[in-house]
N, C-alpha and C. Protein backbone atom coordinates (compact mmCIF):
# COMPACT_ATOMS: atom_id res chain seq x y z
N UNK A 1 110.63 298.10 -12.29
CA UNK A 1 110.15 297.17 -13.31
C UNK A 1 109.05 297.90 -14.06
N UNK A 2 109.28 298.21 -15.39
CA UNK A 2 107.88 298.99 -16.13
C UNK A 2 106.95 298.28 -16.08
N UNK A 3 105.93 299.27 -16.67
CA UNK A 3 104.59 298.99 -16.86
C UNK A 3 104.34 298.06 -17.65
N UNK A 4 105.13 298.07 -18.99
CA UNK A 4 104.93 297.20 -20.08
C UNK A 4 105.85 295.71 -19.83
N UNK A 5 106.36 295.51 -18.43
CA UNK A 5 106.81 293.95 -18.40
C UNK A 5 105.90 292.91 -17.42
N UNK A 6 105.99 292.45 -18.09
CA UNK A 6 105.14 290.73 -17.49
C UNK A 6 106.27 290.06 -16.65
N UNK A 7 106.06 289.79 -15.75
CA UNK A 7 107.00 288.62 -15.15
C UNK A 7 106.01 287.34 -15.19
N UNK A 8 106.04 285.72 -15.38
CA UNK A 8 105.44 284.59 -15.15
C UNK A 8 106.27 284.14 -14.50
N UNK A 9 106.05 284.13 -12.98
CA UNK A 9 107.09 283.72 -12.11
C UNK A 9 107.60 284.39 -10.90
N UNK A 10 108.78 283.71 -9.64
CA UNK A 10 108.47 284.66 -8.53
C UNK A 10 109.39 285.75 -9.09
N UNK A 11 109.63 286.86 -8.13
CA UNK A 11 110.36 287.64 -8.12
C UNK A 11 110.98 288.02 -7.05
N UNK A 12 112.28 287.62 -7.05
CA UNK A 12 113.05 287.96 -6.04
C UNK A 12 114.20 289.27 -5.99
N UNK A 13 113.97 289.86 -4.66
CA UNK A 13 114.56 291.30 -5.19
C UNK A 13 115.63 291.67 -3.93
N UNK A 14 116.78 292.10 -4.12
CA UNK A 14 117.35 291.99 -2.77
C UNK A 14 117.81 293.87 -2.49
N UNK A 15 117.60 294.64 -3.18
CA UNK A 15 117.06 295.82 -3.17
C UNK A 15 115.65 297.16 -3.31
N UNK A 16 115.72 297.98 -2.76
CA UNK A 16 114.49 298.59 -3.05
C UNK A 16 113.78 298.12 -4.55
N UNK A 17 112.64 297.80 -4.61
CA UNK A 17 111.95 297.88 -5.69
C UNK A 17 111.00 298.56 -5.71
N UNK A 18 110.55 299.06 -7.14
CA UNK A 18 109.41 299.63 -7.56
C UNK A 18 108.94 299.11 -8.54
N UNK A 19 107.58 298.67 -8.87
CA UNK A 19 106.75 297.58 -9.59
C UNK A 19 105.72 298.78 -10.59
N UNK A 20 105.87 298.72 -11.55
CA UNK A 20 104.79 299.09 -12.37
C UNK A 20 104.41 298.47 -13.37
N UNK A 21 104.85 297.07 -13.75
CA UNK A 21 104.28 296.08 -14.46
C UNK A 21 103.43 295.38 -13.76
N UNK A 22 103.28 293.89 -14.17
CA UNK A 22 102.72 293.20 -13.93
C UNK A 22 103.72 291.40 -13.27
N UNK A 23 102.98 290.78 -12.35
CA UNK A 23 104.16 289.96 -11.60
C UNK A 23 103.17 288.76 -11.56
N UNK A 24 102.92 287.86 -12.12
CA UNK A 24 102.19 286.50 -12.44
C UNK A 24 103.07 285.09 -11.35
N UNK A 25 103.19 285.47 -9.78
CA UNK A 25 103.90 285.04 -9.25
C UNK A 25 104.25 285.55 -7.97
N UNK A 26 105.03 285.20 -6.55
CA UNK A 26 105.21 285.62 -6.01
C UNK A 26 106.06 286.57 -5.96
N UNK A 27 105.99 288.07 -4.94
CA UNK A 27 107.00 288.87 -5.16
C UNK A 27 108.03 288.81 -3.58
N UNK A 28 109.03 289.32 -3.48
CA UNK A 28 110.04 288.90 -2.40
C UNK A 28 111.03 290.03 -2.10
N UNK A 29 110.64 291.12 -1.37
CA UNK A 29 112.02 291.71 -0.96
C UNK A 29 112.30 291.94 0.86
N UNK A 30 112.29 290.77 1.14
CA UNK A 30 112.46 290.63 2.62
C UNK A 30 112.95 291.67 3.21
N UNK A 31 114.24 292.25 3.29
CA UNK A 31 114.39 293.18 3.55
C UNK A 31 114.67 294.55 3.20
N UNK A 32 113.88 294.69 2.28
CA UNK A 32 113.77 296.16 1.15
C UNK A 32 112.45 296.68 1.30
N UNK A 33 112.15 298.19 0.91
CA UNK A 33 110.92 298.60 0.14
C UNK A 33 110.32 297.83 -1.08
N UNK A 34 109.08 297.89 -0.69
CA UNK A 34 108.54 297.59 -2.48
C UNK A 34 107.09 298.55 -2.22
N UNK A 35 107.63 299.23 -3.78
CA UNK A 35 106.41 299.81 -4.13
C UNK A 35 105.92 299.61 -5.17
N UNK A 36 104.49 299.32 -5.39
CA UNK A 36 103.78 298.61 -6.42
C UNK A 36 102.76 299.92 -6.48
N UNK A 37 103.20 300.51 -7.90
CA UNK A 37 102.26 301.59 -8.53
C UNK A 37 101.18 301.51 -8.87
N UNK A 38 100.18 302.72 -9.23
CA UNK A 38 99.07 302.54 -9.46
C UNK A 38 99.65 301.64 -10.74
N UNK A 39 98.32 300.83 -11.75
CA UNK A 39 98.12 300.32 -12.59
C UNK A 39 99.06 299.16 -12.50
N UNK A 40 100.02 298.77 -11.16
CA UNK A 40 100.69 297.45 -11.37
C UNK A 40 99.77 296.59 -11.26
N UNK A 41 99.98 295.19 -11.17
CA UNK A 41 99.09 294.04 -10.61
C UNK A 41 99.94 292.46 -10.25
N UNK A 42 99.59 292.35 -9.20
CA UNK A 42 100.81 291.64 -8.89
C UNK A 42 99.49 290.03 -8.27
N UNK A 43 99.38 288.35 -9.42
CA UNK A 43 98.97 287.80 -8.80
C UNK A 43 99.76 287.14 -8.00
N UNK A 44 99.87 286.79 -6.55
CA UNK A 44 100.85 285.97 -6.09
C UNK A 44 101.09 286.59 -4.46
N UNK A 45 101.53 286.06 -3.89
CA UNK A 45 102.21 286.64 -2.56
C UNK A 45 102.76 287.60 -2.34
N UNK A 46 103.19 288.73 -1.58
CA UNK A 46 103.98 289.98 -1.42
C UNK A 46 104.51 289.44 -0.16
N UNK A 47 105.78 289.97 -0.11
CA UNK A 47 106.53 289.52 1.39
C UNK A 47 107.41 291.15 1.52
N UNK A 48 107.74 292.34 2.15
CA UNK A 48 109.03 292.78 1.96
C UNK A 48 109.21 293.93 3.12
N UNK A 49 110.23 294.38 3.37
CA UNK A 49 110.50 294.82 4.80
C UNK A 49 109.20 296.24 4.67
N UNK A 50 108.66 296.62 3.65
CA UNK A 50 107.72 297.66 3.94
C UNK A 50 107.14 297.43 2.73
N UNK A 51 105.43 298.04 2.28
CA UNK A 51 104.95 297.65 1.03
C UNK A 51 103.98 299.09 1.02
N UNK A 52 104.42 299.75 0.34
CA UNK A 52 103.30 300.93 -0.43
C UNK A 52 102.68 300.40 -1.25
N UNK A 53 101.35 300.25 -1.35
CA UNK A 53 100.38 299.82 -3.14
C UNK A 53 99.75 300.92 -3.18
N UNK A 54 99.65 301.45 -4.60
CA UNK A 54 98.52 301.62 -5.52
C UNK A 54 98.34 301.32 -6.16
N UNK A 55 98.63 300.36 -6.51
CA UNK A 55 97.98 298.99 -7.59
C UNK A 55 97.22 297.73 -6.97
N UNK A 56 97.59 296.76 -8.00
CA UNK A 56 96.32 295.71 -7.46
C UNK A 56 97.30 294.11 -6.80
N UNK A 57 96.95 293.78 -5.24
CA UNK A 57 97.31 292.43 -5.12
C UNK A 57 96.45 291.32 -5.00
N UNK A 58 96.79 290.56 -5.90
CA UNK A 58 95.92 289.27 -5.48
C UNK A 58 96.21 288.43 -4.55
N UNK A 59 96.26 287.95 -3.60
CA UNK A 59 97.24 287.58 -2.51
C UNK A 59 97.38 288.32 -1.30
N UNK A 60 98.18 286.99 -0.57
CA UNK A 60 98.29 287.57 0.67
C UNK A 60 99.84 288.53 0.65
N UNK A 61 99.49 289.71 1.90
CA UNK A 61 100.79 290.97 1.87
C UNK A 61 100.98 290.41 3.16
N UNK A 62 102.79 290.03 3.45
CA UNK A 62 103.19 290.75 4.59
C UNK A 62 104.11 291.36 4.96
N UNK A 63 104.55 292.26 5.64
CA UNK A 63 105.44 293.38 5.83
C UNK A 63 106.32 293.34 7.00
N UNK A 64 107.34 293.20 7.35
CA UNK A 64 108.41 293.38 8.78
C UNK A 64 107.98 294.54 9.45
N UNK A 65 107.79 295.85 8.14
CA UNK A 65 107.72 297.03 9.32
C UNK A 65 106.02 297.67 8.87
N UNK A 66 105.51 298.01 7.73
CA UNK A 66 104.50 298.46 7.54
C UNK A 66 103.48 298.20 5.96
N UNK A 67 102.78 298.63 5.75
CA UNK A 67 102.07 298.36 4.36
C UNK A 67 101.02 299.59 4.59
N UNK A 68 101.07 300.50 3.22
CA UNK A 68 100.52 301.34 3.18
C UNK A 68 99.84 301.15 1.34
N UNK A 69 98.49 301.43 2.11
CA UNK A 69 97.35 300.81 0.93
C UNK A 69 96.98 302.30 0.14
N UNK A 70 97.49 302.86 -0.96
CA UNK A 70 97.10 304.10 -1.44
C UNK A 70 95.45 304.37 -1.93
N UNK A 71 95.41 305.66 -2.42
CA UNK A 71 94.23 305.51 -3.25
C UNK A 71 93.73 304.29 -4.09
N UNK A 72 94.31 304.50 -5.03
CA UNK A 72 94.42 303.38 -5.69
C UNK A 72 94.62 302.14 -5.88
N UNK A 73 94.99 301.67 -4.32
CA UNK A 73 95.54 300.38 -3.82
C UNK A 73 94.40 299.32 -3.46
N UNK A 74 94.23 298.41 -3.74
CA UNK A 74 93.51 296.66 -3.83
C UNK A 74 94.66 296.23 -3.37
N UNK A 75 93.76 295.23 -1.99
CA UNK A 75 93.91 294.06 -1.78
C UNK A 75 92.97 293.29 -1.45
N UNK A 76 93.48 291.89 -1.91
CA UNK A 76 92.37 290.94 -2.26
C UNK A 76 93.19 289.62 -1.67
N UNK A 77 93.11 289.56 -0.22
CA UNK A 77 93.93 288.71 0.57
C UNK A 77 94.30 289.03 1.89
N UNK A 78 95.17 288.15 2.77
CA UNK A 78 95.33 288.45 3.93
C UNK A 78 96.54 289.35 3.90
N UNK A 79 96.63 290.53 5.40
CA UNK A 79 97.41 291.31 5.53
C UNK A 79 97.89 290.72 6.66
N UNK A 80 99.38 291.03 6.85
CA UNK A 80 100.42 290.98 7.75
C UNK A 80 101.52 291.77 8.32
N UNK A 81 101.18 292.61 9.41
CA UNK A 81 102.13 293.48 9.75
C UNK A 81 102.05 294.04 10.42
N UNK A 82 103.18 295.14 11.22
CA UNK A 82 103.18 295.74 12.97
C UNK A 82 102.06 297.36 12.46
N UNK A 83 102.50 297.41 11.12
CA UNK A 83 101.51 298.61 10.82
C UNK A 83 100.70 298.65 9.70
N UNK A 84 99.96 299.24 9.57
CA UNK A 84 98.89 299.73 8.21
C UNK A 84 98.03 300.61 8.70
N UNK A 85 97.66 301.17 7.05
CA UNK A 85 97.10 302.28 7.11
C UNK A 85 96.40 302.14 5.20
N UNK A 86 95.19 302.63 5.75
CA UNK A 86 94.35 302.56 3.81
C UNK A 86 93.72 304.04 3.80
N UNK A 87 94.01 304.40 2.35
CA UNK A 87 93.84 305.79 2.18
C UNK A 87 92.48 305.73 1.90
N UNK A 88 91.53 306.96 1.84
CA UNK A 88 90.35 306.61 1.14
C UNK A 88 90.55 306.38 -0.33
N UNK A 89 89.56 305.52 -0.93
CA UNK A 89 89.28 304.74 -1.83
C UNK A 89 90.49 303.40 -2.37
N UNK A 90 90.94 303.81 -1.16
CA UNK A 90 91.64 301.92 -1.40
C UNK A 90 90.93 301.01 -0.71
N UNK A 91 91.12 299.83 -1.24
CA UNK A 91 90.39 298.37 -0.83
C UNK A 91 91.36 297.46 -0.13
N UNK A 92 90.49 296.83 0.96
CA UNK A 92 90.96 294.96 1.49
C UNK A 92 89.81 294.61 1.41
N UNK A 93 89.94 293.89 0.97
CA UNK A 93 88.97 292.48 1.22
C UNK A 93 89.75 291.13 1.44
N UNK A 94 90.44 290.86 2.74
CA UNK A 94 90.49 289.83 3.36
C UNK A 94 91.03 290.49 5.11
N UNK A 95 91.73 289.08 5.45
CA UNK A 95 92.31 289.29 7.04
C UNK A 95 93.12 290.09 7.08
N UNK A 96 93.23 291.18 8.15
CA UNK A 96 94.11 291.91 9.45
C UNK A 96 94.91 291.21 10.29
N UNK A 97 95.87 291.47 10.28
CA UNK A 97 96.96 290.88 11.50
C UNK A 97 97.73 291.65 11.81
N UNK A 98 97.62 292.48 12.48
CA UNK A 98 98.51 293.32 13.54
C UNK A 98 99.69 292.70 14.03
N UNK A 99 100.84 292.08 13.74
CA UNK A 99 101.98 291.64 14.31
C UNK A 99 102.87 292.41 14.97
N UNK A 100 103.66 291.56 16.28
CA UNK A 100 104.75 292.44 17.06
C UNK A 100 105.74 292.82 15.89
N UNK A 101 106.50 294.16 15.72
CA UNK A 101 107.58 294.37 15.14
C UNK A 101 108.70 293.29 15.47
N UNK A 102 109.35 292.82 14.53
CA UNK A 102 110.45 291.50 14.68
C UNK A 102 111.63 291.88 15.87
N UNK A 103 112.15 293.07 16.35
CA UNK A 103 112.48 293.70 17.07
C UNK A 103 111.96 294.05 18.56
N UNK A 104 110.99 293.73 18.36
CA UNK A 104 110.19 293.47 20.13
C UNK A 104 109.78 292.41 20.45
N UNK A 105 110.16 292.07 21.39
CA UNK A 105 110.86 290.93 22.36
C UNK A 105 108.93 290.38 23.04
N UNK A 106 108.57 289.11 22.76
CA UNK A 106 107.56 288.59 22.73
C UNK A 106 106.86 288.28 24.26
């Protein structure tokens, strides 16, 4: 999705995505990648089987398998997932949740 598109609204994606616009809404790829580039900005929820940012979320992220917060990566909300990792000069500012992988038995 370029840089120069606006979505107002969710976004539902049932393959890998890559975000370099902007997403005024929740985003959704349950079981796909999503990567949200530097200069994206996404207000709304993130849900998707793995989440690279270097851009900006407003909202809560959660991930099946991991979320990896780049340089450039903001978040501004709760995190959810079996992994993470923040590069230097990326941001959270909200909750941690370490979850079992959906695959290990409770």
């Amino acid at each position: 999705i370029g840089a120069s598109i606006v979505i107002k609204g969710d976004l539902v994606s049932s393959e890998d995505t890559t975000l370099a616009g902007r997403v005024e809404g929740n985003v959704e790829c349950r079981d796909h990648a999503l990567v949200i580039a530097a200069g994206a900005r996404v207000a709304g929820n993130v849900h998707a089987r793995s989440v690279s940012l270097n851009g900006e979320v407003t909202g809560n992220v959660t991930a099946e398998q991991s979320i990896d917060i780049g340089q450039s990566g903001s978040v501004t909300g709760d995190i959810v997932s079996p992994r993470m990792s923040i590069a230097e000069g990326g941001s959270l500012n909200g909750r941690v949740t370490i979850s079992r992988p959906a695959s290990q038995p409770t």
